[in-house]
PDB file of N, CA and C in Angstrom:
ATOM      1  N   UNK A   1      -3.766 -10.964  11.656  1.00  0.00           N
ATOM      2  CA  UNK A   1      -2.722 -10.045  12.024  1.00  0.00           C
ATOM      3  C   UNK A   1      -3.310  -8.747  12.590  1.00  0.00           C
ATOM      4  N   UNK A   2      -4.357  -8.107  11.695  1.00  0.00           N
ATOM      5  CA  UNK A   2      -4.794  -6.995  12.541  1.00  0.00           C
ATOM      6  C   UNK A   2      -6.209  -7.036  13.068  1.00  0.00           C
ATOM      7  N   UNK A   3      -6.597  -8.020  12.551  1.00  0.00           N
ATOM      8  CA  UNK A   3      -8.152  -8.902  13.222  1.00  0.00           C
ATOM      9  C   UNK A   3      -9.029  -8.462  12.652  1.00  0.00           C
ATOM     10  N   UNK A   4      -8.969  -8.307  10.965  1.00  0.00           N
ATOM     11  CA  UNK A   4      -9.908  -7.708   9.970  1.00  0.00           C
ATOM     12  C   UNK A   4     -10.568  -8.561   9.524  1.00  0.00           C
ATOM     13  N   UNK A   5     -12.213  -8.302   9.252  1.00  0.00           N
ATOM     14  CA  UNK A   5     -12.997  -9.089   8.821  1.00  0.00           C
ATOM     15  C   UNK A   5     -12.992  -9.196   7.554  1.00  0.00           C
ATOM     16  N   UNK A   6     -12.862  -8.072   7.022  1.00  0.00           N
ATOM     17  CA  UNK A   6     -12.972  -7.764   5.317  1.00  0.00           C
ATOM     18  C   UNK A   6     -12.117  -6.487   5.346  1.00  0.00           C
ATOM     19  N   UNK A   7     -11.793  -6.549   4.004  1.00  0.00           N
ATOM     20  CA  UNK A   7     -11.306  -5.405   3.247  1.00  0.00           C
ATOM     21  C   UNK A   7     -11.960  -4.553   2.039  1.00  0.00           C
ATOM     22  N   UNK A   8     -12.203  -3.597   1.889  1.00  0.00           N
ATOM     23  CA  UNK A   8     -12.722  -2.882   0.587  1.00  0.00           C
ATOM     24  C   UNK A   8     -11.863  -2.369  -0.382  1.00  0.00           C
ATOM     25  N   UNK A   9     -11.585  -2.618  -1.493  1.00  0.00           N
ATOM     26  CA  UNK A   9     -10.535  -1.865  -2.507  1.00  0.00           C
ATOM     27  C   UNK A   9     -11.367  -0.364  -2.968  1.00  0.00           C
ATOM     28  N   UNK A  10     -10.502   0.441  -2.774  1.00  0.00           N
ATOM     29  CA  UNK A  10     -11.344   1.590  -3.114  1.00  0.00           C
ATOM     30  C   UNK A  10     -10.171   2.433  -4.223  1.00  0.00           C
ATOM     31  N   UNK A  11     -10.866   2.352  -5.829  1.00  0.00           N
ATOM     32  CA  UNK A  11      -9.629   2.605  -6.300  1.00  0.00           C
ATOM     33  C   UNK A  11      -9.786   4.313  -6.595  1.00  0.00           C
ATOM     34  N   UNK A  12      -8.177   4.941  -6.302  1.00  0.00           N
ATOM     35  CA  UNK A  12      -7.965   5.586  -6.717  1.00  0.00           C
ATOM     36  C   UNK A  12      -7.148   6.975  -7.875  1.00  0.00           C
ATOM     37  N   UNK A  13      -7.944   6.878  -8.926  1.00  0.00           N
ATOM     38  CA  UNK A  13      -7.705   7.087 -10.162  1.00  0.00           C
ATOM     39  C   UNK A  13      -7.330   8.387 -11.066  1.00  0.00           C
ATOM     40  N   UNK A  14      -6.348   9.088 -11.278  1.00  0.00           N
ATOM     41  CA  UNK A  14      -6.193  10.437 -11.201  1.00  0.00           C
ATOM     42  C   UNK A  14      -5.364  10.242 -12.631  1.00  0.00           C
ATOM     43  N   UNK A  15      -6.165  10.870 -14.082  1.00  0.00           N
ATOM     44  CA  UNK A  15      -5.480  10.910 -15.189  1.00  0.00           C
ATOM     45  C   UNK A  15      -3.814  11.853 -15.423  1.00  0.00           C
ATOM     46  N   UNK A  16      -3.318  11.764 -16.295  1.00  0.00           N
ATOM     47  CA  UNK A  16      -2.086  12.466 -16.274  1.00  0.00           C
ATOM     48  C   UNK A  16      -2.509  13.854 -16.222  1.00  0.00           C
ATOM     49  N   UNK A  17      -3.612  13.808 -16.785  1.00  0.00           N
ATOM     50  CA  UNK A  17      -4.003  15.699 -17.615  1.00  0.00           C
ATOM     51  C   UNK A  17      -4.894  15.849 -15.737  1.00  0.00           C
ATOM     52  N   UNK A  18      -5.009  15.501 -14.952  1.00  0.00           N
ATOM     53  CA  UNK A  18      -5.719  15.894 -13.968  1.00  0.00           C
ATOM     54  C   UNK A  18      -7.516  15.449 -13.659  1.00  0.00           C
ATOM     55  N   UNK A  19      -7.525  14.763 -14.337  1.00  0.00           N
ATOM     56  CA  UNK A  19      -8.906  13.878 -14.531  1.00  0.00           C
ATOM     57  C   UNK A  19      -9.546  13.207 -13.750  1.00  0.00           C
ATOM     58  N   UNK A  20     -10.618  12.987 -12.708  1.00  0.00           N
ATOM     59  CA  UNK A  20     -10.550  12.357 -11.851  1.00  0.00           C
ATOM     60  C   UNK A  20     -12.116  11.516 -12.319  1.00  0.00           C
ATOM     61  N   UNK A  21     -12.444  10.544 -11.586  1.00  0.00           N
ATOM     62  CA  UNK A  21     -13.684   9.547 -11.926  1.00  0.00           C
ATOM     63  C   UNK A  21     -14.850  10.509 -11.269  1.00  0.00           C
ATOM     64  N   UNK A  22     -16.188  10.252 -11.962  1.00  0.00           N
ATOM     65  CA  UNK A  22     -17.445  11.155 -10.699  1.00  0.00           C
ATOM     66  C   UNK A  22     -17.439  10.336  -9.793  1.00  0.00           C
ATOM     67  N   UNK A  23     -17.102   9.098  -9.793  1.00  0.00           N
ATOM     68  CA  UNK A  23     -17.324   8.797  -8.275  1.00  0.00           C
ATOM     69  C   UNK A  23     -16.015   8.673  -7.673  1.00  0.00           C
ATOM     70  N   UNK A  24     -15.726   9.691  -7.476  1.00  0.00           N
ATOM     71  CA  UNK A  24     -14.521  10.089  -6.654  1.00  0.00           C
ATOM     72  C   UNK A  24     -14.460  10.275  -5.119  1.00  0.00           C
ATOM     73  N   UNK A  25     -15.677  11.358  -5.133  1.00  0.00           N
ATOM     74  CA  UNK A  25     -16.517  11.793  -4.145  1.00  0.00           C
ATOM     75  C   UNK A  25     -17.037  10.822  -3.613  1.00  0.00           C
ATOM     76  N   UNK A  26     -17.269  10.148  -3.594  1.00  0.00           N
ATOM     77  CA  UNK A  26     -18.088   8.660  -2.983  1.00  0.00           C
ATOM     78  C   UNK A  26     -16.701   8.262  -2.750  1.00  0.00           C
ATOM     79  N   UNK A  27     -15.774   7.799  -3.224  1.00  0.00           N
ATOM     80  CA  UNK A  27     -14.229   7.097  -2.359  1.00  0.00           C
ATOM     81  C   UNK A  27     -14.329   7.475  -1.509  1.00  0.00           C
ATOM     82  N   UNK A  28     -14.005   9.171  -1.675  1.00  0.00           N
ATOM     83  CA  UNK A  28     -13.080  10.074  -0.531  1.00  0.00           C
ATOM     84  C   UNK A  28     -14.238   9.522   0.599  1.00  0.00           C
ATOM     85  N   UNK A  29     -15.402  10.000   0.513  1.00  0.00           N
ATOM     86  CA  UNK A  29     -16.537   9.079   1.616  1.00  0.00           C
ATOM     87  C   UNK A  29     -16.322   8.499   2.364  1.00  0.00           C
ATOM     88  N   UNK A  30     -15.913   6.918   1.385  1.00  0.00           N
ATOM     89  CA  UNK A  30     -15.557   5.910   2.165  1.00  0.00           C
ATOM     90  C   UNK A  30     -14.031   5.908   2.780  1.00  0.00           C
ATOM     91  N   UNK A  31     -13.637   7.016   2.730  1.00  0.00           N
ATOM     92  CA  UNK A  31     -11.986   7.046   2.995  1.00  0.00           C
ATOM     93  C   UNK A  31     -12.127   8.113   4.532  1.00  0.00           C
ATOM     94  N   UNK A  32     -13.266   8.479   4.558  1.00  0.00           N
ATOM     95  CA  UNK A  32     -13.665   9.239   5.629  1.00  0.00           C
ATOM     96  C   UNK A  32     -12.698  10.822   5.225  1.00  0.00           C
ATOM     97  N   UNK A  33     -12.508  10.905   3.988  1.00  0.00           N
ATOM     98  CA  UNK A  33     -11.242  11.915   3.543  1.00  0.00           C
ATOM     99  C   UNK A  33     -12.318  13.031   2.997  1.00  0.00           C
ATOM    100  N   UNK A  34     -12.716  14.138   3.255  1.00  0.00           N
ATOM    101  CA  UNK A  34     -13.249  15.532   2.640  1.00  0.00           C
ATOM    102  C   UNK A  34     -12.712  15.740   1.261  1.00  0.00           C
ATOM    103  N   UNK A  35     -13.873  16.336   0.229  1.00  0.00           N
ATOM    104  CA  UNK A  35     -13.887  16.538  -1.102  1.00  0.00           C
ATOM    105  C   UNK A  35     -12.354  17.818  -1.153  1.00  0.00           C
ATOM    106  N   UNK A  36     -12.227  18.096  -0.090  1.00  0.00           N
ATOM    107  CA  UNK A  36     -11.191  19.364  -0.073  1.00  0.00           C
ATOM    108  C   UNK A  36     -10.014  19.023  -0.963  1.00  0.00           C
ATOM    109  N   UNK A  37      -9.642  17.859  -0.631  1.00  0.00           N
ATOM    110  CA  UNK A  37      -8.462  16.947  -0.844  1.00  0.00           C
ATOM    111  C   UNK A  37      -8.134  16.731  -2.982  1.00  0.00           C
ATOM    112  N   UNK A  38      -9.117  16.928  -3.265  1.00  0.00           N
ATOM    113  CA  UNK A  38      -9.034  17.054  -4.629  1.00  0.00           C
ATOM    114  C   UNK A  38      -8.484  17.795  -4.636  1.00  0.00           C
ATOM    115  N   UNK A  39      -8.377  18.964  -4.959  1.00  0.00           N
ATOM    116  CA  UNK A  39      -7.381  19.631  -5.799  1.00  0.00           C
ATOM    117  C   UNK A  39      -5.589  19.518  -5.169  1.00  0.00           C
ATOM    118  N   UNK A  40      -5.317  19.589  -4.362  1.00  0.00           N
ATOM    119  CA  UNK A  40      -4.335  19.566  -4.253  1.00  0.00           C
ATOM    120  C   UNK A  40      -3.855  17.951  -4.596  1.00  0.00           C
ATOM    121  N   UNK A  41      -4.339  16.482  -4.812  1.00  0.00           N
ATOM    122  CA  UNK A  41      -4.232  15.551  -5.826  1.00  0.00           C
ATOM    123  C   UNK A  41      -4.475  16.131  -7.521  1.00  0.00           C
ATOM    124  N   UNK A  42      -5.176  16.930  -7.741  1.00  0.00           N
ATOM    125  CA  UNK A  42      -4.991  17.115  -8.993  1.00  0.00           C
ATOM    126  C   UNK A  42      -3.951  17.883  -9.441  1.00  0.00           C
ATOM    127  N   UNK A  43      -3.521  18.772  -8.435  1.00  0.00           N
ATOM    128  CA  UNK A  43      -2.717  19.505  -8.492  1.00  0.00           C
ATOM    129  C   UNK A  43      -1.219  19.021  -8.614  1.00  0.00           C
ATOM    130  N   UNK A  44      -0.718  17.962  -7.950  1.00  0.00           N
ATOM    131  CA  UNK A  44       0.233  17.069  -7.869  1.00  0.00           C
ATOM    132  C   UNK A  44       0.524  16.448  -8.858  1.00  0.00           C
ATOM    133  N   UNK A  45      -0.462  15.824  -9.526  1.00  0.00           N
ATOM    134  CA  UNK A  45      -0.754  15.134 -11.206  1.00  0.00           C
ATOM    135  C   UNK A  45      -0.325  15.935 -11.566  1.00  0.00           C
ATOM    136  N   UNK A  46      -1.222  17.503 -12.189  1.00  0.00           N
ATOM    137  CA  UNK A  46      -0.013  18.132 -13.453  1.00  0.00           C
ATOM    138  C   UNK A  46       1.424  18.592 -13.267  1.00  0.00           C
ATOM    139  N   UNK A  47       2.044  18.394 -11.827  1.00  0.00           N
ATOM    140  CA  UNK A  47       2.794  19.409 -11.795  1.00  0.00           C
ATOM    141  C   UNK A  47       3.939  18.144 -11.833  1.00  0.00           C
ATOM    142  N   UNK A  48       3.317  16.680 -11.661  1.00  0.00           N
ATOM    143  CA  UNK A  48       4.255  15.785 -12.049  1.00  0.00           C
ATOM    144  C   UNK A  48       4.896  15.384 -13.317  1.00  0.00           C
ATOM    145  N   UNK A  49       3.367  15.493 -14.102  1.00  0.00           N
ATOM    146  CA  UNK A  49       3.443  15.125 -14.859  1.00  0.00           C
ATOM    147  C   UNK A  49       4.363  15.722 -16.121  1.00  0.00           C
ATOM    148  N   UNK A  50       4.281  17.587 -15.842  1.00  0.00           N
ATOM    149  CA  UNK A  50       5.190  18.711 -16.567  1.00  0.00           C
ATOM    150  C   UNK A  50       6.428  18.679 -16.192  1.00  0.00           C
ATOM    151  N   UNK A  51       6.756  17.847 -14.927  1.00  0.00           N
ATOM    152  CA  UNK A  51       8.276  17.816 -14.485  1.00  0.00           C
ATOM    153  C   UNK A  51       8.966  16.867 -15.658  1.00  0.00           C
ATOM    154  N   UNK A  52       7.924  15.561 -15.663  1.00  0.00           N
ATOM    155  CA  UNK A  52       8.323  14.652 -16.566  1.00  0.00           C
ATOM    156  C   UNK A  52       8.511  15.068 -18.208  1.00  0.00           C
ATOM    157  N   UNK A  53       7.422  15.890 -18.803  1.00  0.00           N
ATOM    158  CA  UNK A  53       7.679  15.932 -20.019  1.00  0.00           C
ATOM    159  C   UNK A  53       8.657  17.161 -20.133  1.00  0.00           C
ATOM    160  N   UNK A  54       9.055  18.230 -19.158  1.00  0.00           N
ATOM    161  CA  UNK A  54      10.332  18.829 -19.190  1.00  0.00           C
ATOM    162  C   UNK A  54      11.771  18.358 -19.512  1.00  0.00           C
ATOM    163  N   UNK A  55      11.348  17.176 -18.680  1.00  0.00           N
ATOM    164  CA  UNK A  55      12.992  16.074 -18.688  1.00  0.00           C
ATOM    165  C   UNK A  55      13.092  15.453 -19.618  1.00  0.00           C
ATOM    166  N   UNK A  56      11.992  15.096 -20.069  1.00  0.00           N
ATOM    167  CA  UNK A  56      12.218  14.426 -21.689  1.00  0.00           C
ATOM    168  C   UNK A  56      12.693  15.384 -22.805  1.00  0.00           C
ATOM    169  N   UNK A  57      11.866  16.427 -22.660  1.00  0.00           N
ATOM    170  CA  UNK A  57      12.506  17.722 -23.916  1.00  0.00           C
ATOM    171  C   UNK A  57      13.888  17.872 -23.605  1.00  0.00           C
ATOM    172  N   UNK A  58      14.567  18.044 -22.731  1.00  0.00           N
ATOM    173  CA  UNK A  58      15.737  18.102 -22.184  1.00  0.00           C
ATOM    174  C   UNK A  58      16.784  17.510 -22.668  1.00  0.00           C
ATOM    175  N   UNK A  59      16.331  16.376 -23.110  1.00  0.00           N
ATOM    176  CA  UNK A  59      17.176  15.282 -23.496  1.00  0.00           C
ATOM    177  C   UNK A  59      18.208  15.815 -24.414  1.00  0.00           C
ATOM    178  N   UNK A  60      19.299  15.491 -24.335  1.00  0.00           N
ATOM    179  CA  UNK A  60      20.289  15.705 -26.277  1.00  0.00           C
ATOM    180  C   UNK A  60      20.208  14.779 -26.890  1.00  0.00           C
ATOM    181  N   UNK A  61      19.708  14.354 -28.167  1.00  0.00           N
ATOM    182  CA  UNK A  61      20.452  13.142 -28.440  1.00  0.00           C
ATOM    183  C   UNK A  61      21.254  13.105 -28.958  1.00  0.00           C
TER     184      UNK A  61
END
């Protein structure tokens, strides 16, 4: 379909608390993506993650 020889899985892994793997930097590499790009992924993580445990406190039961 797009005339690929191979594929590479390149995983990427970002804890709830903002945690990322050391070889992170080596992905972004192979992603041709600059180390810049971290924080604003880590940044996204906590600010998801506080949306979520907001909505849960929220709750009535």
């Amino acid at each position: 379909m797009w005339r690929m020889k191979s594929t590479t899985i390149i995983p990427i892994v970002v804890s709830v608390n903002g945690l990322i793997a050391k070889s992170f930097d080596q992905h972004l590499k192979k992603l041709s993506l600059n180390s810049w790009i971290k924080d604003p992924i880590q940044k996204a993580v906590i600010l998801e993650t506080a949306r979520i445990v907001r909505r849960f406190l929220s709750l009535q039961p």
